[in-house]
C-alpha atoms as a PDB file:
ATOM      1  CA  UNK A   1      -0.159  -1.198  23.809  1.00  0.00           C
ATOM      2  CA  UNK A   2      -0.821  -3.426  20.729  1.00  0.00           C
ATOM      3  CA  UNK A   3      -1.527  -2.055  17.476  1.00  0.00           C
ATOM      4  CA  UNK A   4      -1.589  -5.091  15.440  1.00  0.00           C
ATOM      5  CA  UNK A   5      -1.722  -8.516  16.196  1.00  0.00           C
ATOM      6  CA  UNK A   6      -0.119 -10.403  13.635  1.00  0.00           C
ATOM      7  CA  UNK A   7      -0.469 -14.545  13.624  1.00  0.00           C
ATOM      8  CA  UNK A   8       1.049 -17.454  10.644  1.00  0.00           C
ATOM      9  CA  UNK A   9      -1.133 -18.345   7.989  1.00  0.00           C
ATOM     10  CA  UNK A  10      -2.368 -21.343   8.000  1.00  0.00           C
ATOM     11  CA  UNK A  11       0.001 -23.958   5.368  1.00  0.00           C
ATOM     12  CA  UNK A  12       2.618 -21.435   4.890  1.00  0.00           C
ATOM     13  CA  UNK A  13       5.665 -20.681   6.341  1.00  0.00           C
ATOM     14  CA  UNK A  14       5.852 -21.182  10.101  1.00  0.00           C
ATOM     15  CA  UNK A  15       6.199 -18.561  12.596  1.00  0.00           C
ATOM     16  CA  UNK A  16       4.398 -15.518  14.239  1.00  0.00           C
ATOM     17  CA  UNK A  17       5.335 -12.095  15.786  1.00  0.00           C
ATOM     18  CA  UNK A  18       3.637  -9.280  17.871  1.00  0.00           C
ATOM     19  CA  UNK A  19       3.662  -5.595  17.236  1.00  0.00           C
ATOM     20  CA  UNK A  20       3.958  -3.245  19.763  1.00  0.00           C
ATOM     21  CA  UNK A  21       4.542   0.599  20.099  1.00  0.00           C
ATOM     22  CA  UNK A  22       3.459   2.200  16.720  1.00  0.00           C
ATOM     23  CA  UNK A  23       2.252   5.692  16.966  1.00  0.00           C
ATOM     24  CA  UNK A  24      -1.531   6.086  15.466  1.00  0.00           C
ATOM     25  CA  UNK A  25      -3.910   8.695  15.492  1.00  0.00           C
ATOM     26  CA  UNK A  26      -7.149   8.916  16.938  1.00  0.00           C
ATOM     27  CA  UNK A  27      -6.773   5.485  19.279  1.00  0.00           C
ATOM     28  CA  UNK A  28      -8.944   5.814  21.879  1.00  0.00           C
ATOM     29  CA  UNK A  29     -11.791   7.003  19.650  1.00  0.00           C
ATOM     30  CA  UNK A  30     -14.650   4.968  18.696  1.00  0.00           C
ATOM     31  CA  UNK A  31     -14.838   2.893  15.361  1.00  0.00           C
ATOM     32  CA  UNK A  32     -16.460  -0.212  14.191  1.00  0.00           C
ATOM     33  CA  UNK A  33     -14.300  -3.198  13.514  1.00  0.00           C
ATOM     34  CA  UNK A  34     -14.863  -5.010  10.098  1.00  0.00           C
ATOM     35  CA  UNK A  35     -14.111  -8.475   9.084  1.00  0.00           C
ATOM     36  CA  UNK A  36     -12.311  -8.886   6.078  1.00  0.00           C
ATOM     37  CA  UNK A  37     -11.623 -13.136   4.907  1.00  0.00           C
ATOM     38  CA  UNK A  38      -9.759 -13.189   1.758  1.00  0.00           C
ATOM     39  CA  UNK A  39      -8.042 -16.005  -0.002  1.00  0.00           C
ATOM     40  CA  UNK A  40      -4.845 -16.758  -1.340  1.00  0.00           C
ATOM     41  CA  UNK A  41      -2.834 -13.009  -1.171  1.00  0.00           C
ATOM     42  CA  UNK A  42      -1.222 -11.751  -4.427  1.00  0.00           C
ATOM     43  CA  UNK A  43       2.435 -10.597  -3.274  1.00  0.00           C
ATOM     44  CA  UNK A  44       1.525  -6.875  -4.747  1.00  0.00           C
ATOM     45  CA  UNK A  45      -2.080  -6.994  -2.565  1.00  0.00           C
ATOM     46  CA  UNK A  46      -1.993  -8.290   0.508  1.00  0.00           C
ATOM     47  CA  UNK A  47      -4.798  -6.279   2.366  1.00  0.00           C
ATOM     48  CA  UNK A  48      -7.906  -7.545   0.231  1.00  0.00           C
ATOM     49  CA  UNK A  49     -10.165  -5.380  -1.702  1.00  0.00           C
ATOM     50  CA  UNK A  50     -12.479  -4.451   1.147  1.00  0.00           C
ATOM     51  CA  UNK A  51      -9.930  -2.851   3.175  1.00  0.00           C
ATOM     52  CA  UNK A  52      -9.064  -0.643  -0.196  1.00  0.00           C
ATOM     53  CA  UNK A  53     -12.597  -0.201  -0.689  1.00  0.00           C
ATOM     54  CA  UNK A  54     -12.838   1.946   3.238  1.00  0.00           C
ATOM     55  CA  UNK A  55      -9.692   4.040   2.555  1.00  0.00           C
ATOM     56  CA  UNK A  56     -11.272   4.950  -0.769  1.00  0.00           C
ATOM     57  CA  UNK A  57     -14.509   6.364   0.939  1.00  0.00           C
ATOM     58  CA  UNK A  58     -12.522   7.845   2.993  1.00  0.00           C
ATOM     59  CA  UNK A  59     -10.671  10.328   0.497  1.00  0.00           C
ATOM     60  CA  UNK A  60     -14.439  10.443  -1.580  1.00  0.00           C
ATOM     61  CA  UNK A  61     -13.340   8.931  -4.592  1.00  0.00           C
ATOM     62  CA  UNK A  62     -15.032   6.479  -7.130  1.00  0.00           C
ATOM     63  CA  UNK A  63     -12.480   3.262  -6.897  1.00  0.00           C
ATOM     64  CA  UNK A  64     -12.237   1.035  -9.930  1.00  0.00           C
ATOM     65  CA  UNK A  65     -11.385  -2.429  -9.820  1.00  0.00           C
ATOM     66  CA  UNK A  66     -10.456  -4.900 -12.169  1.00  0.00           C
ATOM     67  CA  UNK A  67      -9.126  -8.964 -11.472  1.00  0.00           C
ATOM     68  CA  UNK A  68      -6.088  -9.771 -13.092  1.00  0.00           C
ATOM     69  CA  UNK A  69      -2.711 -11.991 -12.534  1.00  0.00           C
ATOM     70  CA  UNK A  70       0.328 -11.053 -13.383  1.00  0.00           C
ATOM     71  CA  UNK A  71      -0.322 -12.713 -16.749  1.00  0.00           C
ATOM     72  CA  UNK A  72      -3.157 -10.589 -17.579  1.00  0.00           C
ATOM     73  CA  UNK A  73      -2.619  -7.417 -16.315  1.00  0.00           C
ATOM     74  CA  UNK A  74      -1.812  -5.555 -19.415  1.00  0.00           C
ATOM     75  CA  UNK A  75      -4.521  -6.633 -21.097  1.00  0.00           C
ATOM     76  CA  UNK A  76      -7.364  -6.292 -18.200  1.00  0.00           C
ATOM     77  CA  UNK A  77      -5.536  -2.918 -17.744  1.00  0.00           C
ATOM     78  CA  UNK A  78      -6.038  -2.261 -21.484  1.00  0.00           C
ATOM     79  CA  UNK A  79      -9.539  -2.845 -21.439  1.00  0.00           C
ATOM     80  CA  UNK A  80     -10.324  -0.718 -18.718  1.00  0.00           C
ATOM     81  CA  UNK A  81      -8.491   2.035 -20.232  1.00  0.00           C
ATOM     82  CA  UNK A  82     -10.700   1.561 -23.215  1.00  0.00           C
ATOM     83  CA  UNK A  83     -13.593   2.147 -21.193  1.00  0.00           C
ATOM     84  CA  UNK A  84     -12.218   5.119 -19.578  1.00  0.00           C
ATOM     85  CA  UNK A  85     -11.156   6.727 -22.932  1.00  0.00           C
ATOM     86  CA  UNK A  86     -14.733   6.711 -23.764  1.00  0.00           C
ATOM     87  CA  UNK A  87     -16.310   8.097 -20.585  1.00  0.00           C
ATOM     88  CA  UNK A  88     -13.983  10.767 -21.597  1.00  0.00           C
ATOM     89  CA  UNK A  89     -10.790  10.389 -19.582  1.00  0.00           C
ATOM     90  CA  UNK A  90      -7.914  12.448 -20.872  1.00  0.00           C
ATOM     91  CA  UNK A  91      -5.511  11.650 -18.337  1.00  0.00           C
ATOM     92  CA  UNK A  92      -3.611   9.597 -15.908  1.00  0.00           C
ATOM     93  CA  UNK A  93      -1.255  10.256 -12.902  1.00  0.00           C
ATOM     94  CA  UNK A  94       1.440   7.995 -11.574  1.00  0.00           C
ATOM     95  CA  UNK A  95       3.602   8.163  -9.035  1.00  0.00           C
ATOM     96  CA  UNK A  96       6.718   6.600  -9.987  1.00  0.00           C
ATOM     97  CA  UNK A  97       9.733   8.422  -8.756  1.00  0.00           C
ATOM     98  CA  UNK A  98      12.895   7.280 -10.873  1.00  0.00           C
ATOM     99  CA  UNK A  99      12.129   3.987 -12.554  1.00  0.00           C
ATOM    100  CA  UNK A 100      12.334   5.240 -16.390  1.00  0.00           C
ATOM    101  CA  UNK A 101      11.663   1.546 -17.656  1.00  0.00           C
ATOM    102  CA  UNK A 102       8.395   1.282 -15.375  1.00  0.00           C
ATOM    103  CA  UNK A 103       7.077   5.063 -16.420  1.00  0.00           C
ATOM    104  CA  UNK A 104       7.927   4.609 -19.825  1.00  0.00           C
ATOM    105  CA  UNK A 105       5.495   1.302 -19.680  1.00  0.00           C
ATOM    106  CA  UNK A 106       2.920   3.115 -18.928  1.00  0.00           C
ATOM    107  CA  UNK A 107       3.245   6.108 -20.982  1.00  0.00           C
ATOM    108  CA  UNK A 108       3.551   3.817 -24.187  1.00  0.00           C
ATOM    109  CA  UNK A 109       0.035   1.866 -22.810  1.00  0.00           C
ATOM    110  CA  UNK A 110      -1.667   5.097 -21.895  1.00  0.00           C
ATOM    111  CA  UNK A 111      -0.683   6.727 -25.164  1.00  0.00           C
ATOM    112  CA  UNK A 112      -2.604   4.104 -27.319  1.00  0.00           C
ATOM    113  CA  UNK A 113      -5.714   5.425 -25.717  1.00  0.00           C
ATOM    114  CA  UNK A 114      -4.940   9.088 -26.589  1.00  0.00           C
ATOM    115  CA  UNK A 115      -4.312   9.400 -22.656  1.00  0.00           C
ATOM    116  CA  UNK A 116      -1.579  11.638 -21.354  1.00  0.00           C
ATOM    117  CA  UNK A 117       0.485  10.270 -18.490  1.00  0.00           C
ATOM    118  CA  UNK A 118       1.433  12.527 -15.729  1.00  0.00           C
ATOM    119  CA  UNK A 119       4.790  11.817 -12.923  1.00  0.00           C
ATOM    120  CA  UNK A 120       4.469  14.852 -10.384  1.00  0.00           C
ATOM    121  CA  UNK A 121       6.997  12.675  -7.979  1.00  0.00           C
ATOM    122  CA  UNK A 122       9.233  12.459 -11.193  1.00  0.00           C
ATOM    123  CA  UNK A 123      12.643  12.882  -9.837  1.00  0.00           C
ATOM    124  CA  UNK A 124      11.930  14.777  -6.523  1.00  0.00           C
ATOM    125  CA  UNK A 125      14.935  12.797  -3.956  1.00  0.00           C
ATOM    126  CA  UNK A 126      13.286  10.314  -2.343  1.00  0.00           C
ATOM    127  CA  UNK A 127      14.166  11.064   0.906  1.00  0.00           C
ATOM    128  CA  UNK A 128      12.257  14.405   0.576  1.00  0.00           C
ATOM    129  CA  UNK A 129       9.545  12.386  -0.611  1.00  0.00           C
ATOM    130  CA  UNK A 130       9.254   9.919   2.743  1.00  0.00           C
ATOM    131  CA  UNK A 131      10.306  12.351   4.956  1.00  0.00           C
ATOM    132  CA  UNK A 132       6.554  14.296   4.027  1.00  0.00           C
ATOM    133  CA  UNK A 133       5.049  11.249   3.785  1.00  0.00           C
ATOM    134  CA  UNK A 134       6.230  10.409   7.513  1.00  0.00           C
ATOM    135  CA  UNK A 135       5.003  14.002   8.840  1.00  0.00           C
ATOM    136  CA  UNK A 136       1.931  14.112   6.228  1.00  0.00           C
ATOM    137  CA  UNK A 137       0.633  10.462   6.296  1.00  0.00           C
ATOM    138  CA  UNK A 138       0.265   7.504   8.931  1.00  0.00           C
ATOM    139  CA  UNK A 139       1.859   4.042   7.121  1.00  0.00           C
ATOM    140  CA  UNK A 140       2.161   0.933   7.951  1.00  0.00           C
ATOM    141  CA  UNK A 141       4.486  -1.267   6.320  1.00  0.00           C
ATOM    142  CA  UNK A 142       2.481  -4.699   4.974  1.00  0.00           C
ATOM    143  CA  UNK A 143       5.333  -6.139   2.871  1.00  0.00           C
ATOM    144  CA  UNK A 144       8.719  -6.240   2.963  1.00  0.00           C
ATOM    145  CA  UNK A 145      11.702  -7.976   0.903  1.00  0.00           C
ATOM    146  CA  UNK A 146      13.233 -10.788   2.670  1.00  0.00           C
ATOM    147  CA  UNK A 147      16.494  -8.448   2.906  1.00  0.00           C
ATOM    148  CA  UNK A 148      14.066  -5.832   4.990  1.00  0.00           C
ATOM    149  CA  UNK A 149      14.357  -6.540   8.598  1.00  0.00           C
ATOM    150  CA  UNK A 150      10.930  -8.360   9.727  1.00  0.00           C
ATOM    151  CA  UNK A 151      10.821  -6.534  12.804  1.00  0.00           C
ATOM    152  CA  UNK A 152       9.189  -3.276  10.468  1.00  0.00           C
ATOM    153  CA  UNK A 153       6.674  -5.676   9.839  1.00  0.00           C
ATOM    154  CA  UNK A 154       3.389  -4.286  10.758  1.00  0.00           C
ATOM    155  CA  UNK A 155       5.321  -0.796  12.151  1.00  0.00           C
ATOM    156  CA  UNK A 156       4.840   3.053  10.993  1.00  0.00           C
ATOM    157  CA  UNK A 157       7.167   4.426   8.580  1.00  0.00           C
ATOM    158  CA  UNK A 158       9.105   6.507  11.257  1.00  0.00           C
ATOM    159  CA  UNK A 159      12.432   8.533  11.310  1.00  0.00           C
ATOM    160  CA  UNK A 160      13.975   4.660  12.714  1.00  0.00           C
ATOM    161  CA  UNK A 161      12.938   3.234   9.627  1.00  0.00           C
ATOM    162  CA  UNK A 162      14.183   5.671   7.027  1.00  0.00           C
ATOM    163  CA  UNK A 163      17.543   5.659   8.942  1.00  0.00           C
ATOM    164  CA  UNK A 164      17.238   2.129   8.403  1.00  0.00           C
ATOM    165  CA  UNK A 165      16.706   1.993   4.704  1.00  0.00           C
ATOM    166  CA  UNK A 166      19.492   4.442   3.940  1.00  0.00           C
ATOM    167  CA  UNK A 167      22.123   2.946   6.776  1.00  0.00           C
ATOM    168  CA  UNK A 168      21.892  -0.624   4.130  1.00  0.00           C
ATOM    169  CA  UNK A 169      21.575   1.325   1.423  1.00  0.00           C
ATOM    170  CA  UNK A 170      18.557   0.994  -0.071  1.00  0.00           C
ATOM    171  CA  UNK A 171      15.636   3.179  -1.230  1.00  0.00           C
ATOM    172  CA  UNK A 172      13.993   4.729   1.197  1.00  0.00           C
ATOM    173  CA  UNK A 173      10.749   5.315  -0.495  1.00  0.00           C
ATOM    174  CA  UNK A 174      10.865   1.155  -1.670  1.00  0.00           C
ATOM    175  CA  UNK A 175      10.595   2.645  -5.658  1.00  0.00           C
ATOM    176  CA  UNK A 176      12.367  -1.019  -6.296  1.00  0.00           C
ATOM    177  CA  UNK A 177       9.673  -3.009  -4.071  1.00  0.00           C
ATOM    178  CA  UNK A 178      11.525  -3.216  -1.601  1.00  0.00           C
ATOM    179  CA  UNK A 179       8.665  -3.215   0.702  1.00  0.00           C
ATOM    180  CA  UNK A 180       5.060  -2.220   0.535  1.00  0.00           C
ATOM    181  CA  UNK A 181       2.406   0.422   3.099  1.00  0.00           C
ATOM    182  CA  UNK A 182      -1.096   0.705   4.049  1.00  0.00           C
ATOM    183  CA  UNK A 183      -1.892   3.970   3.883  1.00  0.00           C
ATOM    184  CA  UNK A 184      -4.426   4.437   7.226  1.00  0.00           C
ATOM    185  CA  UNK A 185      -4.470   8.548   7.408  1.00  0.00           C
ATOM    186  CA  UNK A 186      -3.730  11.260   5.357  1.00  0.00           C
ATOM    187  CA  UNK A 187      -4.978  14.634   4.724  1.00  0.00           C
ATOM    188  CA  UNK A 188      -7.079  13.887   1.965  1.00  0.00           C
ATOM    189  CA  UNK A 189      -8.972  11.083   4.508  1.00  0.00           C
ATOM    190  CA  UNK A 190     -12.122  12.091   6.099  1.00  0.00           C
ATOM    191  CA  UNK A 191     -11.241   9.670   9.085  1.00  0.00           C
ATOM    192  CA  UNK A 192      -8.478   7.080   9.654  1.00  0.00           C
ATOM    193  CA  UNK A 193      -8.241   3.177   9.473  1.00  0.00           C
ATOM    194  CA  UNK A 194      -6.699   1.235  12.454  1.00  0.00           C
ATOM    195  CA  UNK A 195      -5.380  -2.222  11.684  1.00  0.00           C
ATOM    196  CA  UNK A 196      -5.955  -4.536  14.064  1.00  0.00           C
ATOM    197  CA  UNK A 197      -5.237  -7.944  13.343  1.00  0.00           C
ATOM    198  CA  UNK A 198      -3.565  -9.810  10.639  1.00  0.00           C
ATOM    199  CA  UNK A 199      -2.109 -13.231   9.118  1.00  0.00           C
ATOM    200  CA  UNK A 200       1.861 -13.243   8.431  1.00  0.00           C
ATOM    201  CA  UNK A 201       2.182 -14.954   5.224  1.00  0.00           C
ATOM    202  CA  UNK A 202       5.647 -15.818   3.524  1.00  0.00           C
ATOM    203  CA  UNK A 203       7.400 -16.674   0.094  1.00  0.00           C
ATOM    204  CA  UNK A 204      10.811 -17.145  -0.894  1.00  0.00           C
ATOM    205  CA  UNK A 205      10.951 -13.441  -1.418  1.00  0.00           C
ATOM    206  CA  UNK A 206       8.386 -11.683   0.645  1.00  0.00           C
ATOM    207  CA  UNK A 207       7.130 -11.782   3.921  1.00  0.00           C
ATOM    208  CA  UNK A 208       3.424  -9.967   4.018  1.00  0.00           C
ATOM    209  CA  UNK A 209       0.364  -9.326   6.108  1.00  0.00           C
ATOM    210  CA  UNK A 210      -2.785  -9.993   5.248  1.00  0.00           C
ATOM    211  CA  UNK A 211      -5.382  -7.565   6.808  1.00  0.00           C
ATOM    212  CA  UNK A 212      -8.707  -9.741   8.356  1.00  0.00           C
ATOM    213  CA  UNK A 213      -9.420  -7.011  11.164  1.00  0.00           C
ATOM    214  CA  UNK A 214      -9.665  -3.212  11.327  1.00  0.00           C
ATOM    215  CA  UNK A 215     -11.312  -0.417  12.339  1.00  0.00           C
ATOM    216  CA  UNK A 216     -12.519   2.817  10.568  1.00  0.00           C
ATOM    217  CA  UNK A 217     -13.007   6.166  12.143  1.00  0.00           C
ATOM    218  CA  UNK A 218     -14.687   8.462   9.852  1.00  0.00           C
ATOM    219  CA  UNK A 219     -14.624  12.529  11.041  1.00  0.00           C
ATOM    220  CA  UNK A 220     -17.691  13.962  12.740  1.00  0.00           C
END
């Protein structure tokens, strides 16, 4: 049946395209669908802050936010990390894989603050890595590359997919951006998130879904 419905966004690219088939979890059980209008979609967040905002109560954690552009990001980043050093944060965790020039950003920002930067995914194969996210974790892909095929668009990572990535050659965990997931279940969720609905938005590079319906299933 259909998992996600996904329609053009209004003024961009033309063009629309219907998921079908993905596997979820917990389908048939009862959930309360939220709303979720957003403006224009950063290529890097395409899902809105609400829809973080579930998956976060989900797991039981505090989530921080901060609003920055590209062109402010270090410095909005900074400034929370200020904040955070004084509450009495010590440390951070990141899970970059292989990228040295991405961790070695952050280390050299985190280290101003007297925080220590920890990579527990540093240089595990990333096959291993997507192959227990696949069996550990429900995902569905919101972003892709324009070299991704847009028929993943709105799918599960599955064992198709992965064969996919490493049949053209590239990453299969995306460590380049090579396309971006929603994470809907995992065991550290008390419940699950079902997407419903969502606008297909397009740039010269990326082709993205922006979230406006879903449903969340918290555990009884």
């Amino acid at each position: 049946g259909l998992v996600l419905r996904v329609e053009a966004g209004k003024g961009r690219e033309e063009g629309g395209v219907n998921i079908e088939d993905a596997e979820r979890v917990g389908a048939d059980e009862g959930g309360t669908e939220q709303a979720h209008v957003s403006g224009e979609a950063d290529q890097a967040d395409v899902m809105g802050a609400q829809l973080i905002e579930e998956q976060a109560e989900l797991v039981g954690i505090p989530l921080l936010k901060i609003r920055a552009t590209y062109a402010t990001y270090e410095r909005e980043l900074r400034n929370l990390l200020f904040d955070l050093r004084s509450d009495g944060l010590t440390r951070g965790i990141f899970g970059d894989i292989y990228l040295r020039e991405h961790r070695d950003w952050f280390q050299n920002v985190v280290s101003d603050f007297d925080i220590r930067a920890l990579f527990p995914l540093w240089g595990i194969p990333t096959q291993l890595l997507i192959e227990e996210q696949r069996r550990a974790m429900r995902s569905v892909i919101i972003q892709i590359e324009r070299k991704i095929s847009e028929s993943y668009l709105g799918k599960e990572v599955n064992r198709e997919f992965i064969e996919y990535m490493l049949e053209m050659g590239y990453d299969p965990c995306g460590e380049s951006g090579e396309y971006h997931t929603f994470v809907c279940a995992s065991p550290l969720m008390q419940g699950e998130i079902i997407l419903t609905h969502a606008e297909r938005h397009a740039t010269p590079q990326f082709i993205g879904l922006e979230i406006d319906y879903w449903k969340k299933i918290e555990k009884k």
